[in-house]
Protein backbone atom coordinates (compact mmCIF):
# COMPACT_ATOMS: atom_id res chain seq x y z
CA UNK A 1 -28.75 20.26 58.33
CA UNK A 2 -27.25 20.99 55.02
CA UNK A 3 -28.74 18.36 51.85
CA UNK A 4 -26.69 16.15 50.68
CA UNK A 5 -25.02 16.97 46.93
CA UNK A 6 -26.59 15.08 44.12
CA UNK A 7 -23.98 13.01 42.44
CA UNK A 8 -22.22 14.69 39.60
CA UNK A 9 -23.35 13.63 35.73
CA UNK A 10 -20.24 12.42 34.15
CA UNK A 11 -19.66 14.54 31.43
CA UNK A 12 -19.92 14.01 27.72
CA UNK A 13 -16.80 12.38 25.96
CA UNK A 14 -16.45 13.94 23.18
CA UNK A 15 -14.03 12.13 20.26
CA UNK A 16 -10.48 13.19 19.60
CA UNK A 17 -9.48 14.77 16.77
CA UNK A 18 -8.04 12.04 15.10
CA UNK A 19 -11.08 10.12 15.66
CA UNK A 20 -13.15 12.71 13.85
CA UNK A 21 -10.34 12.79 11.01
CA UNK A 22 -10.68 8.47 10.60
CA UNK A 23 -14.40 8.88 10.84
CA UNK A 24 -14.56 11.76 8.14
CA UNK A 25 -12.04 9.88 5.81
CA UNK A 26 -14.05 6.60 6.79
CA UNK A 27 -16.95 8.31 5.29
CA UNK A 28 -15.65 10.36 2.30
CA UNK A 29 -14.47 6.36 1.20
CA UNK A 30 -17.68 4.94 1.69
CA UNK A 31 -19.02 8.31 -0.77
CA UNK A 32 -16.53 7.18 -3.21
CA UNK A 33 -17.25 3.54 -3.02
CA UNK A 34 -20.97 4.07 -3.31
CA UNK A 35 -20.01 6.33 -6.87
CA UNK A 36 -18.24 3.56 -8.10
CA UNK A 37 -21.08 0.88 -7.49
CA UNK A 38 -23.54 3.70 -9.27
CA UNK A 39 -21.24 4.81 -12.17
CA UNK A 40 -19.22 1.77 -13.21
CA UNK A 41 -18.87 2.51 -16.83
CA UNK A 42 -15.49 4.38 -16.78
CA UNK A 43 -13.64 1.64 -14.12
CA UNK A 44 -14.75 -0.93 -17.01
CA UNK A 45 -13.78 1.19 -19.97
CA UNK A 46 -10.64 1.62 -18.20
CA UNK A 47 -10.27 -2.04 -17.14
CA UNK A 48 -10.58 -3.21 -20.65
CA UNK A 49 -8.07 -1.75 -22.26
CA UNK A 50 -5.53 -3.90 -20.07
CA UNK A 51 -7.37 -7.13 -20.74
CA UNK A 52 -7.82 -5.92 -24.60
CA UNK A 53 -3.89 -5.63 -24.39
CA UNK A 54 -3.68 -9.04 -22.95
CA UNK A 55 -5.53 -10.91 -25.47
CA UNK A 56 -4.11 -9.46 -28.23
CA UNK A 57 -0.25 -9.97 -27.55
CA UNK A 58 -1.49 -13.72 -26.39
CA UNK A 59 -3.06 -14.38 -29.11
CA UNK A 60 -2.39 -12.93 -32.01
CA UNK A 61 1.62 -11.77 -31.71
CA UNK A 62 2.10 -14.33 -28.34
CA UNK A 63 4.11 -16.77 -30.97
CA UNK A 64 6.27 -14.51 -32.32
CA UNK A 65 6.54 -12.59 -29.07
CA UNK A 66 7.58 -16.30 -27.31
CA UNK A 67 9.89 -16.88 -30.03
CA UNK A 68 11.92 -13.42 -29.51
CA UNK A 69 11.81 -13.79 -25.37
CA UNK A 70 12.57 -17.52 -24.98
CA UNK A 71 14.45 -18.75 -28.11
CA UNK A 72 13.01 -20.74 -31.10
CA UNK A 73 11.85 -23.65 -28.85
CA UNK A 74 9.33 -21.63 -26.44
CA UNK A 75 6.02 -21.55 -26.46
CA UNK A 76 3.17 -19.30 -26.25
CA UNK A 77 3.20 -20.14 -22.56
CA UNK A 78 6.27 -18.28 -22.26
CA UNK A 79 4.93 -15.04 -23.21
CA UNK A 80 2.20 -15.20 -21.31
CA UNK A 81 4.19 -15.43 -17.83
CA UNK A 82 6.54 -12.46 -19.62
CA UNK A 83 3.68 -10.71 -19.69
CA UNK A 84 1.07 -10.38 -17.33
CA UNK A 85 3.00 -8.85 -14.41
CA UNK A 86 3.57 -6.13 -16.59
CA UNK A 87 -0.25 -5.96 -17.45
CA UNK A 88 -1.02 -6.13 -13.39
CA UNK A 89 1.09 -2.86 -13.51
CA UNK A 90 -0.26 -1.38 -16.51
CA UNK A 91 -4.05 -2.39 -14.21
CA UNK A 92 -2.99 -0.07 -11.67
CA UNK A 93 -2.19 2.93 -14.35
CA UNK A 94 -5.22 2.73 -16.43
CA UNK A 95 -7.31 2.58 -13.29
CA UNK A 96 -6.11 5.82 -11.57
CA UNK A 97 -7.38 8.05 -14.42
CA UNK A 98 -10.57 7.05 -13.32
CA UNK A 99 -9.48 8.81 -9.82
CA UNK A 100 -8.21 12.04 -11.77
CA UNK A 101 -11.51 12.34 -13.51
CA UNK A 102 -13.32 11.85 -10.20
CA UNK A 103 -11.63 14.20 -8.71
CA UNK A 104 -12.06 16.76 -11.40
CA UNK A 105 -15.64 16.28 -11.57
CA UNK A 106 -15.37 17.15 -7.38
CA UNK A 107 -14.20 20.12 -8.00
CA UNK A 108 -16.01 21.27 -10.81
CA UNK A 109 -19.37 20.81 -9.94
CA UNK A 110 -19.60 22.96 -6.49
CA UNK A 111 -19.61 19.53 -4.32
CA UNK A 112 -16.43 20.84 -2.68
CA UNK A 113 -17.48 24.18 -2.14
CA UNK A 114 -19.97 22.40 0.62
CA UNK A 115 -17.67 20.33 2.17
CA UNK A 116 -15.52 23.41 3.15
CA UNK A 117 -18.69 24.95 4.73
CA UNK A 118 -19.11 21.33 6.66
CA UNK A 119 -17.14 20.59 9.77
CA UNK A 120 -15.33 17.70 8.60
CA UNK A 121 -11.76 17.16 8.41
CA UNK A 122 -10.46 19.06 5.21
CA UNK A 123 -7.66 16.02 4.12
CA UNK A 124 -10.45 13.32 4.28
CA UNK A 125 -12.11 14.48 1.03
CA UNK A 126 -8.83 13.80 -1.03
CA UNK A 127 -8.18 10.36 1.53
CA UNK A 128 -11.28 9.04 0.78
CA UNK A 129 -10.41 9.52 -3.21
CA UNK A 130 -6.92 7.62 -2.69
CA UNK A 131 -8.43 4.73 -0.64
CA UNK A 132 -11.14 4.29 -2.82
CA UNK A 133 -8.29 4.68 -5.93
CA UNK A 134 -6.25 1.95 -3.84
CA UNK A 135 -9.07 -0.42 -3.62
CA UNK A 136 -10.71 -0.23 -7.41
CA UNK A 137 -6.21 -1.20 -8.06
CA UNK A 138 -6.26 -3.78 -6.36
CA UNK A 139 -10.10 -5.34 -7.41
CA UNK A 140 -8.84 -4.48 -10.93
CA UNK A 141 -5.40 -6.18 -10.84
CA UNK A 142 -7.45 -9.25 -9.54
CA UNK A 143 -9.63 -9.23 -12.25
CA UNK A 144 -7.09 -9.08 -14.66
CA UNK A 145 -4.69 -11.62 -13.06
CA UNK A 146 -7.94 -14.34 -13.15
CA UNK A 147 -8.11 -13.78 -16.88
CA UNK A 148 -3.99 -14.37 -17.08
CA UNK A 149 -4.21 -17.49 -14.74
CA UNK A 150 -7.62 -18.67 -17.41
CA UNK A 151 -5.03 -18.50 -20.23
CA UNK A 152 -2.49 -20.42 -18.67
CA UNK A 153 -0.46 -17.82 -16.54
CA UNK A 154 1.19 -19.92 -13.67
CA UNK A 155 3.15 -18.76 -10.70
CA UNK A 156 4.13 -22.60 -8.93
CA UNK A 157 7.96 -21.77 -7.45
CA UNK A 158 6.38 -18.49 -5.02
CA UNK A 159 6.25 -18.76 -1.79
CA UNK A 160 3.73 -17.06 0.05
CA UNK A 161 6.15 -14.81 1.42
CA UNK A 162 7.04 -13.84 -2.42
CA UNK A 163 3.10 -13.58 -2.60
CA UNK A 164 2.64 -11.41 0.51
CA UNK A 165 5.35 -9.23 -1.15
CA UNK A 166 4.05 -9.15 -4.69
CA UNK A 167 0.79 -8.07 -3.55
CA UNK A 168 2.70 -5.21 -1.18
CA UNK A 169 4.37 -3.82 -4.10
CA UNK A 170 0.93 -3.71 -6.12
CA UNK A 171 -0.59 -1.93 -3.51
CA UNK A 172 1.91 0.23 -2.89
CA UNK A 173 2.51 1.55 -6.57
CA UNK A 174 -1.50 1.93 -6.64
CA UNK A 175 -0.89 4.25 -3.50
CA UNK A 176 1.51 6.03 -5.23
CA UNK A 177 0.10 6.89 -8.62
CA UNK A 178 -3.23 7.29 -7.08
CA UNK A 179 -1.64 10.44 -5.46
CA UNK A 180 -0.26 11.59 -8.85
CA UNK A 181 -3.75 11.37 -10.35
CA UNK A 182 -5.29 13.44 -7.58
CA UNK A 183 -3.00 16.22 -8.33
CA UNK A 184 -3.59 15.82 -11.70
CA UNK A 185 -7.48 16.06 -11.14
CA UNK A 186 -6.90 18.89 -9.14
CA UNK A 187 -5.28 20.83 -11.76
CA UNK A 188 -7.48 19.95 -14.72
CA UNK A 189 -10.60 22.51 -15.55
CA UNK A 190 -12.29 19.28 -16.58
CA UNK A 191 -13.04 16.11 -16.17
CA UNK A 192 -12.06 15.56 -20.01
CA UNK A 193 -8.56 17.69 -19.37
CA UNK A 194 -8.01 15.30 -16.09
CA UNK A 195 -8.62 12.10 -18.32
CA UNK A 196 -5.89 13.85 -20.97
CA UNK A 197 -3.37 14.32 -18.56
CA UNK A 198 -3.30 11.32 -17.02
CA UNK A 199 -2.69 9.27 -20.09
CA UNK A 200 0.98 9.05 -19.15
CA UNK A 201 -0.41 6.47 -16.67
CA UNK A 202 -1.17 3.88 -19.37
CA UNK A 203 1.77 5.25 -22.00
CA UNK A 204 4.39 4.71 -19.49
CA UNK A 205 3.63 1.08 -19.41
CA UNK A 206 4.18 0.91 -23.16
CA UNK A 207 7.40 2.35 -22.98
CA UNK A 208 8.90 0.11 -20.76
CA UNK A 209 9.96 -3.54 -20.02
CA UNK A 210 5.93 -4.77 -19.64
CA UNK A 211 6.13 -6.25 -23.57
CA UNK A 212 9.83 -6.93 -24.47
CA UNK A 213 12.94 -6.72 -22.80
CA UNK A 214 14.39 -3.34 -22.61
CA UNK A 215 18.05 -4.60 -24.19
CA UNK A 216 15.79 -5.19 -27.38
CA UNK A 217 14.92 -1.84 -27.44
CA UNK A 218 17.50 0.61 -29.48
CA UNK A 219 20.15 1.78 -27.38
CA UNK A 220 19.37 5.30 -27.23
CA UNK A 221 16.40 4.45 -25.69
CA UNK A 222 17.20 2.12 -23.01
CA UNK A 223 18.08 4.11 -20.02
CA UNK A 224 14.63 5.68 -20.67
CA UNK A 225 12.57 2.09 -20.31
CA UNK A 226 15.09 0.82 -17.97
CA UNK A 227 15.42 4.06 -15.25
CA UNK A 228 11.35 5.16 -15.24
CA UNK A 229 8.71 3.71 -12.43
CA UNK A 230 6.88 1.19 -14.30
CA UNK A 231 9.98 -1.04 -15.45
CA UNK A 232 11.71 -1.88 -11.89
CA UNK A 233 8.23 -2.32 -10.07
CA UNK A 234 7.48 -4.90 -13.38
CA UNK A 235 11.04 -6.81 -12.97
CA UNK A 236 10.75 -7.16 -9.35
CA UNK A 237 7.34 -8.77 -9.83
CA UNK A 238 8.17 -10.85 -12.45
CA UNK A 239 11.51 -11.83 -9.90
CA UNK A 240 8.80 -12.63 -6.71
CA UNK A 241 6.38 -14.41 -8.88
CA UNK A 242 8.47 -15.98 -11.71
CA UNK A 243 12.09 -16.23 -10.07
CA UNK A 244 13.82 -14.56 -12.50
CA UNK A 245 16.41 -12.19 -11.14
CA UNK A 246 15.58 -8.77 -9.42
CA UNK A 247 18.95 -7.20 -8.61
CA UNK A 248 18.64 -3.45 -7.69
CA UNK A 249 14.90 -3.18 -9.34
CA UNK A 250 14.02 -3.90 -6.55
CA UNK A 251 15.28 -1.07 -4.32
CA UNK A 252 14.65 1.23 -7.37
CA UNK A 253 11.06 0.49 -7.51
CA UNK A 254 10.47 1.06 -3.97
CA UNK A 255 12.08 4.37 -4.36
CA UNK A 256 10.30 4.84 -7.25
CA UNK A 257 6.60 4.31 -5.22
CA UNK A 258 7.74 6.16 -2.11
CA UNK A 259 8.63 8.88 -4.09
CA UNK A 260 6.08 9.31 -6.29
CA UNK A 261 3.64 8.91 -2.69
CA UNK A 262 5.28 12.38 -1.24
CA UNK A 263 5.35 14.12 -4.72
CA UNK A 264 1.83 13.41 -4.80
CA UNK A 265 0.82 13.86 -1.20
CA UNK A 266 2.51 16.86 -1.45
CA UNK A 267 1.12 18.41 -4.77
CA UNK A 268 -2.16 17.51 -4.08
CA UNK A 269 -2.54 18.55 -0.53
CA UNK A 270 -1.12 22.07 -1.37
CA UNK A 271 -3.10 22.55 -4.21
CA UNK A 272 -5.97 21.38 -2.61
CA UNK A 273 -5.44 23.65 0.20
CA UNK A 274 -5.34 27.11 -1.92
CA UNK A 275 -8.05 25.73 -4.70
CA UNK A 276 -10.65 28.67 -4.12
CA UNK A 277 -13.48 26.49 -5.93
């Protein structure tokens, strides 16, 4: 009489490869996150220079300022709404150098050369950079938009669609140059060559529609403020929060973002990929 068969163990699941990827990028974040909470020093020194930038147009030129923007009878009040959504985008720019000289400091001090002899999933190392990037953004722009709303910066006539969309745009422009700052970590020596070339990221905003209006600018100079990234994302959040009109910045800055996402992506990854450090 034969023995009856034992039933059969079910075997192991074992997770999918995109479930290793998420939990790999879920962890390099949480890395990231944890250096941030330890080492806050440069996302303040970096943070400050918006709010510096704030308080001194406000307050010291925010009269004259008012007076050039709004015509002899505005207010200080004026300037302040003229303002801040440029210094929400000027947030975002200041903030990702912070990522650049992370990222630098990765691959300069032999942390990466482990990870490639770890099995983990080779992209999460650079994702968990950009999400943490994305998040600091988007702490920092709140930060900096509760000191604009303490000094009288008001935003009554948005809906909370406009909102919704406001806040998409902000997120999606810290997406963006957060990829251009990885690449530009990747290619610095340093951490203090990744800090220099990333500048652009807080000059840009200076060159562009964040303090005055671009047709008070000389005309040579105009298509340059009017045509780069930072001036159509700053009109088409000054249009969802303030009402004033978008017209095509609002396309442009979405092409702007999107673009800017792949060149990044793009740059980075590749560079990443053949980086022998």
């Amino acid at each position: 009489m034969s023995t009856p068969l034992a039933p059969a163990r079910p075997s192991p699941v074992h997770p999918s490869g995109i479930a290793l990827a998420l939990r790999d990028c879920a962890t390099m974040l949480r890395r990231n996150l944890l250096h941030a909470r330890r080492y806050p020093s440069l996302t303040l020194n970096l943070l400050l220079t918006p709010i510096m930038l704030l308080l001194l147009f406000v307050y010291i030129f925010g009269d004259v300022m008012s007076a050039g923007i709004g015509g002899g009878g505005a207010d200080r009040s004026t300037y302040i709404a003229y303002i801040v959504p440029g210094l929400l985008l000027m947030t975002i720019g200041s903030t990702t150098i912070g990522t650049a000289v992370s990222v630098s400091n990765d691959m300069t001090e032999g942390i990466i050369a482990r990870f490639r002899t770890m099995a983990i999933h080779r992209g999460s190392v650079l994702v968990g950079h950009v999400l943490g990037s994305v998040l600091q953004c988007v702490l920092s722009v709140v930060l900096v938009g509760a000191v604009g709303v303490a000094i009288g910066f008001r935003s009554t006539d948005a809906t909370v669609a406009e909102w919704l969309a406001a806040l998409g745009l902000l997120a999606l422009f810290a997406l963006a140059l957060t990829w251009i700052a990885v690449g530009m970590g990747l290619i610095s020596p340093n951490a203090e060559a990744a800090g220099n070339n990333a500048m652009p990221m807080i000059l840009l905003p200076l060159l562009s529609s964040a303090f005055i209006p671009v047709d008070t600018m000389p005309g040579w100079f105009q298509p340059i403020a009017q045509y780069q990234p930072f001036t159509p994302a700053i009109e088409t959040l000054r249009g969802l929060l303030l009402g004033t009109e978008i017209g095509h910045n609002g396309w442009l800055a979405v092409a702007w973002c999107l673009g800017l996402a792949v060149l990044g992506y793009v740059w980075s990854t590749a560079r990443f990929a053949g980086d022998p450090r």
